[in-house]
C-alpha atoms as a PDB file:
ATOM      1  CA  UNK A   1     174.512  99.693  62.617  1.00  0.00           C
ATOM      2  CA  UNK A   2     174.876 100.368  66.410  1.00  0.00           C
ATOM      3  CA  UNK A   3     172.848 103.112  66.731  1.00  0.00           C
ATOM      4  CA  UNK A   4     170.206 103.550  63.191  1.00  0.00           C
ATOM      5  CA  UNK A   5     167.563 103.156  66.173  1.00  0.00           C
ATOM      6  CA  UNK A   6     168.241 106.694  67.318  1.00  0.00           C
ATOM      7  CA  UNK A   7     167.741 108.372  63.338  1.00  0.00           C
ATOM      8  CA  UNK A   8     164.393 105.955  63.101  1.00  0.00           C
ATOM      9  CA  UNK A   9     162.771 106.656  66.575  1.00  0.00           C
ATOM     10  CA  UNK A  10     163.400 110.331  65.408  1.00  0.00           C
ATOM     11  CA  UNK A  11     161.351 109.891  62.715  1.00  0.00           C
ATOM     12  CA  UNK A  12     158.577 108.512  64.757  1.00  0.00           C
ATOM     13  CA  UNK A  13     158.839 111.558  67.293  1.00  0.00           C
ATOM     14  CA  UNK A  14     158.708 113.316  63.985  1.00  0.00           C
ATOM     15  CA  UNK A  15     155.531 112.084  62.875  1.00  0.00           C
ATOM     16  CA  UNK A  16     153.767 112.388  66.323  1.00  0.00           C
ATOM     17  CA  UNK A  17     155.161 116.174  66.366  1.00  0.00           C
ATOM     18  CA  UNK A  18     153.600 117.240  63.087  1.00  0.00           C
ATOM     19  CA  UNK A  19     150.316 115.715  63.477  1.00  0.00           C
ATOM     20  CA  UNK A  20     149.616 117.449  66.977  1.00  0.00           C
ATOM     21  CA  UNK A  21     150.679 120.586  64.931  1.00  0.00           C
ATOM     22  CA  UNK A  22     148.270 120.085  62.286  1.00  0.00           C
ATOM     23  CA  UNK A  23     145.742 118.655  64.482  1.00  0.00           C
ATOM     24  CA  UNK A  24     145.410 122.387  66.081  1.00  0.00           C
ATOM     25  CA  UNK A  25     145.845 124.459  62.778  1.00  0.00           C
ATOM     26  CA  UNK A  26     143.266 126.213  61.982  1.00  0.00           C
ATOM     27  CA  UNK A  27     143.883 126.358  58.398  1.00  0.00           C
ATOM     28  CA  UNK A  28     142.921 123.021  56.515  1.00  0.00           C
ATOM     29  CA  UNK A  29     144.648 121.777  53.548  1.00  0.00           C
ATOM     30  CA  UNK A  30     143.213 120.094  50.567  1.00  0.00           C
ATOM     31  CA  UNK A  31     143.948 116.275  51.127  1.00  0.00           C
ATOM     32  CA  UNK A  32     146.513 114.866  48.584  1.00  0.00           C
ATOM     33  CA  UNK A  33     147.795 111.406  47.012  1.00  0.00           C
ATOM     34  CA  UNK A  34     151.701 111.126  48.904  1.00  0.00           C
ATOM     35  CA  UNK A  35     154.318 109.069  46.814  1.00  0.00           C
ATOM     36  CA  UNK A  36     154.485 105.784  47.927  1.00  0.00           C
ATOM     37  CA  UNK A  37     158.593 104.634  48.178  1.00  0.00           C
ATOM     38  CA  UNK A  38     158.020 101.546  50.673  1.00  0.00           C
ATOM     39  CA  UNK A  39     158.500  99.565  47.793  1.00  0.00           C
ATOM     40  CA  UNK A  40     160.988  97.812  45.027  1.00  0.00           C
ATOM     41  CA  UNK A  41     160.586  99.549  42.093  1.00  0.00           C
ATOM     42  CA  UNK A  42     161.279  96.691  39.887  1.00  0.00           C
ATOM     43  CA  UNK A  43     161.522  93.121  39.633  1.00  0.00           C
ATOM     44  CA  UNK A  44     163.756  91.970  42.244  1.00  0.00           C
ATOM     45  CA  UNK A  45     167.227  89.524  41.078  1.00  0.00           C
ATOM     46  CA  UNK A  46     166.819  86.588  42.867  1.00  0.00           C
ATOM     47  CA  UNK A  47     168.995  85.984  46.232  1.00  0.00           C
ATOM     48  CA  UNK A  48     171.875  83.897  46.475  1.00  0.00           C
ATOM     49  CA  UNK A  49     171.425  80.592  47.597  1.00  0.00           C
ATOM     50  CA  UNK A  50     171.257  79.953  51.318  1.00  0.00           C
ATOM     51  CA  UNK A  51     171.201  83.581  52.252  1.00  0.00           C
ATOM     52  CA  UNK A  52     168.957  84.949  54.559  1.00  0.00           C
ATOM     53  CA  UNK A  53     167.870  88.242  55.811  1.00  0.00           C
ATOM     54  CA  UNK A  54     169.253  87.554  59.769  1.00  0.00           C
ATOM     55  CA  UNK A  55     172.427  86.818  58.433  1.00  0.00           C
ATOM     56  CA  UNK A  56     172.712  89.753  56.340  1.00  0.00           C
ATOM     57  CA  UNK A  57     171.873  91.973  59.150  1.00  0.00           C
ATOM     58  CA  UNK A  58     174.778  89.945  61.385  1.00  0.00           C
ATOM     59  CA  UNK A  59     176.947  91.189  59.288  1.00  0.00           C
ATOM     60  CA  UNK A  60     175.740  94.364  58.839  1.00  0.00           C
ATOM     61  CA  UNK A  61     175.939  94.641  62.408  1.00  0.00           C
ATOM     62  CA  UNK A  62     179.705  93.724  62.375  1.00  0.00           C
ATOM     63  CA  UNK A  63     180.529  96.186  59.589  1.00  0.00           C
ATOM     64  CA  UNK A  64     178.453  98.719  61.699  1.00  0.00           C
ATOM     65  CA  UNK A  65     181.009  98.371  64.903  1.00  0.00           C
ATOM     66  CA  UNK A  66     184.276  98.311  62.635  1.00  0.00           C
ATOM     67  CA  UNK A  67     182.662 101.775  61.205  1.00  0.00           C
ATOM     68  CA  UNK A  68     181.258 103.103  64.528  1.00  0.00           C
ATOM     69  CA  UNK A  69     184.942 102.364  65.969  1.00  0.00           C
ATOM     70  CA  UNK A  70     186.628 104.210  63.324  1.00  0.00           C
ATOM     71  CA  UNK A  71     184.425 107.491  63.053  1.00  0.00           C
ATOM     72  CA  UNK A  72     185.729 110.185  66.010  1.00  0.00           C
ATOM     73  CA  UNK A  73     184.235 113.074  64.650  1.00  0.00           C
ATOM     74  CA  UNK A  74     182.032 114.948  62.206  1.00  0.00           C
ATOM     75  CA  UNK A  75     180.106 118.223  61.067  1.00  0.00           C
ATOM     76  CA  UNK A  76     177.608 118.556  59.288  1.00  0.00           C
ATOM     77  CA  UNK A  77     174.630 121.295  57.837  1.00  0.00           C
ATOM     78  CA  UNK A  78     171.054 119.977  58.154  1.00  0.00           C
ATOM     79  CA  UNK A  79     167.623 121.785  57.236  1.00  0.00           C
ATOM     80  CA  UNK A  80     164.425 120.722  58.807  1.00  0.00           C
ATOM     81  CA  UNK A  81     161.289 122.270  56.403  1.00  0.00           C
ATOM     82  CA  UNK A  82     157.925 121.376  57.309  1.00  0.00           C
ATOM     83  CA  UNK A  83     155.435 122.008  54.225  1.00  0.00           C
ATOM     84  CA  UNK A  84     152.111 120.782  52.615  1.00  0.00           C
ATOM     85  CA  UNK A  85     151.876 118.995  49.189  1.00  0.00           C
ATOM     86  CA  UNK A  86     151.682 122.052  47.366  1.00  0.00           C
ATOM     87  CA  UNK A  87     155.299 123.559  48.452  1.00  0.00           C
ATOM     88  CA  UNK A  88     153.554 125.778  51.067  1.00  0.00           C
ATOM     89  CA  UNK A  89     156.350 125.896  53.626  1.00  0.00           C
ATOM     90  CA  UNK A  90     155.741 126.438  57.130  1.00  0.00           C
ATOM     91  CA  UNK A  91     158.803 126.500  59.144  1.00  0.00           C
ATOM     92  CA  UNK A  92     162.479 125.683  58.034  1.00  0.00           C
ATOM     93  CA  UNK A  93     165.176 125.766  60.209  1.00  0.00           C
ATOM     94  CA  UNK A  94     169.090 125.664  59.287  1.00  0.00           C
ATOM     95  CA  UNK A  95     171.490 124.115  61.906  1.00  0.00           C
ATOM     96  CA  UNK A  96     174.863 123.392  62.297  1.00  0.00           C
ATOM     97  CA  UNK A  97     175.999 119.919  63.818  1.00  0.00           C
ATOM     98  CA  UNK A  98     179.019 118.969  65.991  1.00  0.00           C
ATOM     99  CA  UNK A  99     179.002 115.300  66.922  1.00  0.00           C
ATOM    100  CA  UNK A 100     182.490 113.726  68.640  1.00  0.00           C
ATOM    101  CA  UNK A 101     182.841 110.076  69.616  1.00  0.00           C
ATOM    102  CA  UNK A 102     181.300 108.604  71.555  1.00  0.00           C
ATOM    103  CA  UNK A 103     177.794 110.512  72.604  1.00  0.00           C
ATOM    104  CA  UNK A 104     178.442 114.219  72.219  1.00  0.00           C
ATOM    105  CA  UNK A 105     175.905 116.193  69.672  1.00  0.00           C
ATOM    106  CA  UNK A 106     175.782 120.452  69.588  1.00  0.00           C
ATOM    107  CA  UNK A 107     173.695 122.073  67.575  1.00  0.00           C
ATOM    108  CA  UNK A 108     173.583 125.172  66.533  1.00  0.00           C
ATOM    109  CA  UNK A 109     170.874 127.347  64.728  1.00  0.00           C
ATOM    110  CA  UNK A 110     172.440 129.346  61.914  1.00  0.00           C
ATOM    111  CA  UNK A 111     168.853 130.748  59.997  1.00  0.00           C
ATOM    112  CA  UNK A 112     164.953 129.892  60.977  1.00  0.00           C
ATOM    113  CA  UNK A 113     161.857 131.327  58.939  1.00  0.00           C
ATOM    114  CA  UNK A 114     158.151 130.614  59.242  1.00  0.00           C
ATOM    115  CA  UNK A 115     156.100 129.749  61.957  1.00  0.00           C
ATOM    116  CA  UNK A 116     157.586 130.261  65.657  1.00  0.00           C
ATOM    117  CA  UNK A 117     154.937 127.102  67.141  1.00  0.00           C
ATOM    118  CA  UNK A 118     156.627 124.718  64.500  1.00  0.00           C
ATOM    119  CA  UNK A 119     160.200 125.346  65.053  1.00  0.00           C
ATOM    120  CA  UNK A 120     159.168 125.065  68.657  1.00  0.00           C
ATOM    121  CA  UNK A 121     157.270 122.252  69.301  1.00  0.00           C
ATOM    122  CA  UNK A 122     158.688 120.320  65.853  1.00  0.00           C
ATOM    123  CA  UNK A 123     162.383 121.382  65.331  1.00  0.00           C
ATOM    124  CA  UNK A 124     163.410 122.367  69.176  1.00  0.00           C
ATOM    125  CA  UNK A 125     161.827 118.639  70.418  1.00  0.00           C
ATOM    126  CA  UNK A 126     163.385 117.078  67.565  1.00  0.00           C
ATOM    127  CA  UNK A 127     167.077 118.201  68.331  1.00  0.00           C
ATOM    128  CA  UNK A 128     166.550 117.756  71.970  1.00  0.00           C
ATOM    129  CA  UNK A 129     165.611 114.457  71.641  1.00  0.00           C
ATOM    130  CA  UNK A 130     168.564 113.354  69.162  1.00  0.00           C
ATOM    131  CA  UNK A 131     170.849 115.271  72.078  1.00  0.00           C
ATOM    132  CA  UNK A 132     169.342 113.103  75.213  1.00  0.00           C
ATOM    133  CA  UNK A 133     169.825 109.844  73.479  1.00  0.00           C
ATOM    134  CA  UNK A 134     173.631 110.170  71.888  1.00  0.00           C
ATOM    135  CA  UNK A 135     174.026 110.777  75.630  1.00  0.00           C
ATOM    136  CA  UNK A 136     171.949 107.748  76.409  1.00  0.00           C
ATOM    137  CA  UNK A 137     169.134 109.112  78.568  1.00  0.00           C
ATOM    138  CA  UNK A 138     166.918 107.488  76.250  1.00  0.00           C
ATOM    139  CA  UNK A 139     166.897 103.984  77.144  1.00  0.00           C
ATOM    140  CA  UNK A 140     163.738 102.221  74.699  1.00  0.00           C
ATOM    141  CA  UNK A 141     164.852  99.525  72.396  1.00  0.00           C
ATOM    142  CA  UNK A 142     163.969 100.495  69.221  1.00  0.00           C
ATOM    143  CA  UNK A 143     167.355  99.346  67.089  1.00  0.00           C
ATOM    144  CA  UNK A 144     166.785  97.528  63.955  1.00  0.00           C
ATOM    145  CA  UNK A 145     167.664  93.867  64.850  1.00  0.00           C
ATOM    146  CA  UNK A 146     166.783  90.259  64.800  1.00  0.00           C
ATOM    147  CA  UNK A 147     165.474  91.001  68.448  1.00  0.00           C
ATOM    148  CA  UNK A 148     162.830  93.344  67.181  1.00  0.00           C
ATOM    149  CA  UNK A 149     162.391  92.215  63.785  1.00  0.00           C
ATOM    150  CA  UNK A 150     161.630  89.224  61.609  1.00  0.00           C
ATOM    151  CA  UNK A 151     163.793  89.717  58.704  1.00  0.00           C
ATOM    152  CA  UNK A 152     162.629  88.240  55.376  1.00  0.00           C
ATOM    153  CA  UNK A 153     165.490  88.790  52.023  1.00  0.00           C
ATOM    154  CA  UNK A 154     163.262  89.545  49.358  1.00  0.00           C
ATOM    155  CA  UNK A 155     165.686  89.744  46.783  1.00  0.00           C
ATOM    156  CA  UNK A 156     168.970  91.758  45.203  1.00  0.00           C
ATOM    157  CA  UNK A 157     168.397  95.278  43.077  1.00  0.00           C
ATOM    158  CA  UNK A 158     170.403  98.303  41.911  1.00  0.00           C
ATOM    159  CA  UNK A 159     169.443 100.981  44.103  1.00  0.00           C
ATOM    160  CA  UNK A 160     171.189 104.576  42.630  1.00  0.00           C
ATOM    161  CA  UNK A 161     174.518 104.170  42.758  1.00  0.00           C
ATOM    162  CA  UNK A 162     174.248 101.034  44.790  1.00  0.00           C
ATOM    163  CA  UNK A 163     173.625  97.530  44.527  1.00  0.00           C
ATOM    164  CA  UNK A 164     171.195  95.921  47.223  1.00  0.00           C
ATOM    165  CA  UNK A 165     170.162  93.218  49.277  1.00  0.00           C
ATOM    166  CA  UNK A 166     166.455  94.056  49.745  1.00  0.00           C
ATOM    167  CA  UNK A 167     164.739  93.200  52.931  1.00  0.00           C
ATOM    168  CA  UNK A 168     161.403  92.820  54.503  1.00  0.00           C
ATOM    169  CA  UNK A 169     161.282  94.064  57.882  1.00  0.00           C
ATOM    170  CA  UNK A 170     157.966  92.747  59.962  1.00  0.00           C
ATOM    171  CA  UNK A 171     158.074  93.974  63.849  1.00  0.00           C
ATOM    172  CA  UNK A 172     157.886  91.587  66.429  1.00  0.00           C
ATOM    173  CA  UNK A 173     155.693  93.468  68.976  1.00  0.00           C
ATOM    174  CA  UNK A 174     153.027  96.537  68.406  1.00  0.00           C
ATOM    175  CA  UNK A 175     155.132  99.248  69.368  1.00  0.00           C
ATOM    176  CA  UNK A 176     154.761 103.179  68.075  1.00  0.00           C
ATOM    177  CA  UNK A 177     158.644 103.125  68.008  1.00  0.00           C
ATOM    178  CA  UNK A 178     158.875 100.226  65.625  1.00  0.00           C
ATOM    179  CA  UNK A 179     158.506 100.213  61.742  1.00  0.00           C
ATOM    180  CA  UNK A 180     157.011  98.054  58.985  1.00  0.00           C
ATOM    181  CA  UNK A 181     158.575  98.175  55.879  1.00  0.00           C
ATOM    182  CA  UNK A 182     161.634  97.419  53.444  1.00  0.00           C
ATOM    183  CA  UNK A 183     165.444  98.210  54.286  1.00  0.00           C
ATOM    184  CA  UNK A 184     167.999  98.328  51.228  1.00  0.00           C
ATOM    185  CA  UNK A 185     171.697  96.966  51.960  1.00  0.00           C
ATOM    186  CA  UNK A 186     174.555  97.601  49.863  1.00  0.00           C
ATOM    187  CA  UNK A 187     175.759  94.289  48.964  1.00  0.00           C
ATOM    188  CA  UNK A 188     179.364  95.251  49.302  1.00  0.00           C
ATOM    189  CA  UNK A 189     179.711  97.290  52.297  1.00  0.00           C
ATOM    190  CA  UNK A 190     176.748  95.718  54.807  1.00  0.00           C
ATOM    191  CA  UNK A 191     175.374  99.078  55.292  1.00  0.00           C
ATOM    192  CA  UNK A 192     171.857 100.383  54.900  1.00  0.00           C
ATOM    193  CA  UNK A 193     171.349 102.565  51.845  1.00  0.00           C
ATOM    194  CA  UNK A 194     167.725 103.473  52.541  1.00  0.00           C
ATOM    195  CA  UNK A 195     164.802 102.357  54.784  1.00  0.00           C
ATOM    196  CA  UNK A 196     160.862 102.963  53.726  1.00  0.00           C
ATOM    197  CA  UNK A 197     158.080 102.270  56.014  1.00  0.00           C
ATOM    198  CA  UNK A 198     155.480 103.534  58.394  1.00  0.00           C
ATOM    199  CA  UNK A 199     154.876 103.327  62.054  1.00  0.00           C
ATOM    200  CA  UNK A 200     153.884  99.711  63.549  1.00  0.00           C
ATOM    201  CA  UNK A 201     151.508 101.390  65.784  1.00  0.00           C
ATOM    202  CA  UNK A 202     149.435 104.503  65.259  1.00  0.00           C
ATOM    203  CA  UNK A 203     151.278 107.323  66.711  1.00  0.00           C
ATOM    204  CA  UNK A 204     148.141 108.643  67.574  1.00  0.00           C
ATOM    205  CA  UNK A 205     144.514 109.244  67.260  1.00  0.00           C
ATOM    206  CA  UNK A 206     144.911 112.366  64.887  1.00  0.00           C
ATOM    207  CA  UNK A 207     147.481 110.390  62.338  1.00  0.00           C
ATOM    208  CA  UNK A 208     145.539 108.349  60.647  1.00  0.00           C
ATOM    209  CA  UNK A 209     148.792 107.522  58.365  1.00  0.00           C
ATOM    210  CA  UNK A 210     152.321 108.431  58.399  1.00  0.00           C
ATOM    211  CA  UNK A 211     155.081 107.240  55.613  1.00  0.00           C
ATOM    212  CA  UNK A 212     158.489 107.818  56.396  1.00  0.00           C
ATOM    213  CA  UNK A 213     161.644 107.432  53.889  1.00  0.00           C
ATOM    214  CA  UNK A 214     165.202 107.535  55.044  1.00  0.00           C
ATOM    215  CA  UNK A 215     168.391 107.465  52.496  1.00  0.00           C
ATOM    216  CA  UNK A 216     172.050 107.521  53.195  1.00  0.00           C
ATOM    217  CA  UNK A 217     174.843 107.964  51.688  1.00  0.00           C
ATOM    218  CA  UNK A 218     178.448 106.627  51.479  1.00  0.00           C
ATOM    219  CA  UNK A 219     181.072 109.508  52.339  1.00  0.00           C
ATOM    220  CA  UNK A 220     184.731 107.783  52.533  1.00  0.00           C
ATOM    221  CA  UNK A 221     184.432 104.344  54.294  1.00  0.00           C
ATOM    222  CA  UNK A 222     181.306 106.118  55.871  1.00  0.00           C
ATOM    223  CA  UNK A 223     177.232 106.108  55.152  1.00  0.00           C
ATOM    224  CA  UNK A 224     175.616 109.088  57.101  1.00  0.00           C
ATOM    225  CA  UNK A 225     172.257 110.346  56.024  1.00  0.00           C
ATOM    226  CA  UNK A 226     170.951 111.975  53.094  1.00  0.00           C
ATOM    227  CA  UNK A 227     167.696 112.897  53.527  1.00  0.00           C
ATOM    228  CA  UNK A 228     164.890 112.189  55.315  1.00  0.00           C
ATOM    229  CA  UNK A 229     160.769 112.458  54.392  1.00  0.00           C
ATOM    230  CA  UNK A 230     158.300 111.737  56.646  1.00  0.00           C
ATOM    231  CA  UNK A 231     154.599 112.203  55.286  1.00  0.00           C
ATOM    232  CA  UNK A 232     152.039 112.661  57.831  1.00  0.00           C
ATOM    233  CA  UNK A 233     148.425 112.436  56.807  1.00  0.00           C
ATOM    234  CA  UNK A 234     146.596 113.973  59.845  1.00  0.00           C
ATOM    235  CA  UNK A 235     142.400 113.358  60.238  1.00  0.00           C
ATOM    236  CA  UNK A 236     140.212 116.407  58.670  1.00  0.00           C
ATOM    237  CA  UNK A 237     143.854 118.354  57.889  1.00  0.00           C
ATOM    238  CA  UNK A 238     145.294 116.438  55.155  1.00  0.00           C
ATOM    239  CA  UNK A 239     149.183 116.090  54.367  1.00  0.00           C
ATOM    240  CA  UNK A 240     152.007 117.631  55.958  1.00  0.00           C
ATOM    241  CA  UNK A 241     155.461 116.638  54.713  1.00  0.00           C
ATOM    242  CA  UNK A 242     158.729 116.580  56.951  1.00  0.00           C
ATOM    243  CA  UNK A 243     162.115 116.915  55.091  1.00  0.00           C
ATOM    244  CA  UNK A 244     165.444 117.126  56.612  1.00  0.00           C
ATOM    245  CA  UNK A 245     168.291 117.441  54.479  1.00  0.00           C
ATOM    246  CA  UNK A 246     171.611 116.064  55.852  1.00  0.00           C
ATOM    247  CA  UNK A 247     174.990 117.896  54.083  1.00  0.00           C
ATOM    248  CA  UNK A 248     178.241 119.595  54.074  1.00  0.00           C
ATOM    249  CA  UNK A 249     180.028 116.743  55.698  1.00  0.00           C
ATOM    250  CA  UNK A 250     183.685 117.170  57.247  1.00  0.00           C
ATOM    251  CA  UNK A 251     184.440 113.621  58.909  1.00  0.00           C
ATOM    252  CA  UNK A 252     187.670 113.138  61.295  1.00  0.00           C
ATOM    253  CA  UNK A 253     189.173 116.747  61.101  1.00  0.00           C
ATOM    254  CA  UNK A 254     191.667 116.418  63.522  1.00  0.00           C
ATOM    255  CA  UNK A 255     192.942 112.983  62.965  1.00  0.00           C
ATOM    256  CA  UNK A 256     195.394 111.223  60.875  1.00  0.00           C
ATOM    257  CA  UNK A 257     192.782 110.018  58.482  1.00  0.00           C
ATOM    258  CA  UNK A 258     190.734 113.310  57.662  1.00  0.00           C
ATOM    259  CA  UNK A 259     188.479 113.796  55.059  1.00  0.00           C
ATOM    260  CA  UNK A 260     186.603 116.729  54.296  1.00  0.00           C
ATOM    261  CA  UNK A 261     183.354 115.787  51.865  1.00  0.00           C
ATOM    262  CA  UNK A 262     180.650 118.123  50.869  1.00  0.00           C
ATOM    263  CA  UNK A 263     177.544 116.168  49.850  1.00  0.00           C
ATOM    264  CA  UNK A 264     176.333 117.221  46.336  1.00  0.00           C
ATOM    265  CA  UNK A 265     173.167 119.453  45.467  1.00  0.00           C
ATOM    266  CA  UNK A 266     172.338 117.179  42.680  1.00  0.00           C
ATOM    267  CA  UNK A 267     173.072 114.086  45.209  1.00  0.00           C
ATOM    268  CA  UNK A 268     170.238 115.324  47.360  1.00  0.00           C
ATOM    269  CA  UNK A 269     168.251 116.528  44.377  1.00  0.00           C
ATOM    270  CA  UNK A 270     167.338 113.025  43.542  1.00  0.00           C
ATOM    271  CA  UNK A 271     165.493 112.271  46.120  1.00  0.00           C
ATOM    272  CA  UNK A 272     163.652 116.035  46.204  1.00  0.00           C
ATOM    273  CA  UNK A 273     159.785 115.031  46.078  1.00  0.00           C
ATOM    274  CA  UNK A 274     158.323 118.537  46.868  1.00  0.00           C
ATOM    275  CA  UNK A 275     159.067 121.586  45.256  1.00  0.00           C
ATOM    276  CA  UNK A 276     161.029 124.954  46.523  1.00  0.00           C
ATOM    277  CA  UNK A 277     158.095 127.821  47.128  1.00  0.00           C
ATOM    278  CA  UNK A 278     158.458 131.230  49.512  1.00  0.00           C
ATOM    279  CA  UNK A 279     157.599 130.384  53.156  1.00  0.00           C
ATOM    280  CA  UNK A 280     153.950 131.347  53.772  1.00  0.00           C
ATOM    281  CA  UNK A 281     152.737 134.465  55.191  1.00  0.00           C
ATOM    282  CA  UNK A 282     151.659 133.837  59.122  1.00  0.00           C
ATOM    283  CA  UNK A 283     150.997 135.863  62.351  1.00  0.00           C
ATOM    284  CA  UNK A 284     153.489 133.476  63.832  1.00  0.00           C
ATOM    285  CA  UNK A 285     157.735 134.182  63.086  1.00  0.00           C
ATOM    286  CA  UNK A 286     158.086 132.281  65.446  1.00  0.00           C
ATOM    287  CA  UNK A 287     175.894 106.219  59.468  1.00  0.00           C
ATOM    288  CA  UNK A 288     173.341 105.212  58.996  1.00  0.00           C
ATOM    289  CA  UNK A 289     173.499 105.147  62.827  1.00  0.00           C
ATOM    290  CA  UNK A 290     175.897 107.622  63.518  1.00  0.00           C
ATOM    291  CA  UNK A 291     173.106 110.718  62.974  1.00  0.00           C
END
């Protein structure tokens, strides 16, 4: 997966984001339990003999290249909500996405609601930041490899739709753009199906934990994102929860081998952890890899 650094290190920026935001709120919310999805949910199959977690991710890598190579184009819909445990929404923001081969991303804003200072200093720095590096003015090595990582394969298990290689990944440095946690690999396709983890070091001194949950999905010969969660809990403020939905797909419009795929509702309502409520009343109005 050439680039499944840039959708991770996102996250991070993410989490950082959210808990300066909630660090200077002035209302406080009630501190809550967050869903824990880092990991298996059942007893693992045993791996096959000889296997081993840096070989699956050589060949994940491979598969990633062959993919990268073949995808020229895509659109897609995302949603960026930033709420509280409850379903109290605070921002959400609806944009469009343009992304040609090989480091070209627009976006464009179709609908925003909520507060003006999360949109801002969440959504705006979020989008900016996916632009800079698909143009590569981001230059910090946070790609999920055997040069970062120490990969440990914990074991096979059906995950949805798809059957998985699961896999421990341990950083090899303290670094705030590095994750601990477990990565799911379709067994078939050598492509990352979800990834659940936190932060190897403490984005800072008002996060005192941050969860994050990424899952994709396969779209043609494709996996592109689902969804992603990131749940921030921030010192004296409680939880605030990230979600970004990923949908409305059209892959490769003008080439021989279009497709046009519109992710499901009920695909994305599976992994839908906090409820749908009105945004809040404020003073403010203000592949795998290849997202």
């Amino acid at each position: 997966m050439a680039t499944v650094h840039l959708g991770i290190r996102r996250l991070f920026l993410a989490t950082a984001l959210v808990g300066l935001i909630a660090a200077t709120a002035r209302t406080v919310d009630q501190p809550a339990q967050a869903e824990s999805s880092q990991e298996p949910t059942t007893q693992l199959d045993p791996p096959a003999p000889g296997l081993s977690g840096d070989e699956i991710f050589r060949e994940l890598l491979q598969h990633n290249d062959m993919r990268n190579a073949e995808l020229k184009q895509y659109s897609a819909v995302r949603t960026y909500e930033v709420r509280n445990p409850s379903g109290k929404l605070y921002a959400r923001q609806v944009v469009q996405l343009d992304y040609r081969a090989p480091d070209t991303k627009m976006f464009m804003t179709t609908f925003e609601e909520g507060s003006g200072l999360v949109r801002h200093m969440v959504f705006k720095r979020l989008i900016e930041s996916e632009t800079d590096a698909a143009a590569g003015k981001e230059h910090h090595d946070s790609s999920i490899t055997p040069a970062n990582y120490s990969f440990e394969l914990l074991g096979e298990e059906q995950a949805g739709p798809y059957y998985c290689f699961v896999i421990q990944a341990t950083p090899k440095r303290q670094d705030k753009y590095l994750f601990e946690g477990t990565i799911w690999i379709d067994a078939r396709d050598f492509a990352i199906v979800k990834i659940a983890g936190h932060p190897a070091k403490r984005p800072s001194f008002w996060i005192e934990r941050a969860d994050f949950v990424r899952q994709y999905q396969k779209i043609g010969r494709f996996w592109l994102p689902l969804k992603d969660e990131t749940v921030v809990r921030v010192r004296l403020k409680g939880i605030k929860i990230l979600t970004i939905n990923h949908g409305e797909y059209a892959l490769n419009e003008d080439t021989p081998e279009k497709q046009e795929v519109q992710s499901s509702h009920d695909s994305a309502e599976r992994f839908s952890t906090v409820p749908q409520t009105n945004v809040s009343n404020g003073k403010e109005s203000d592949q795998e890899g290849y997202c």
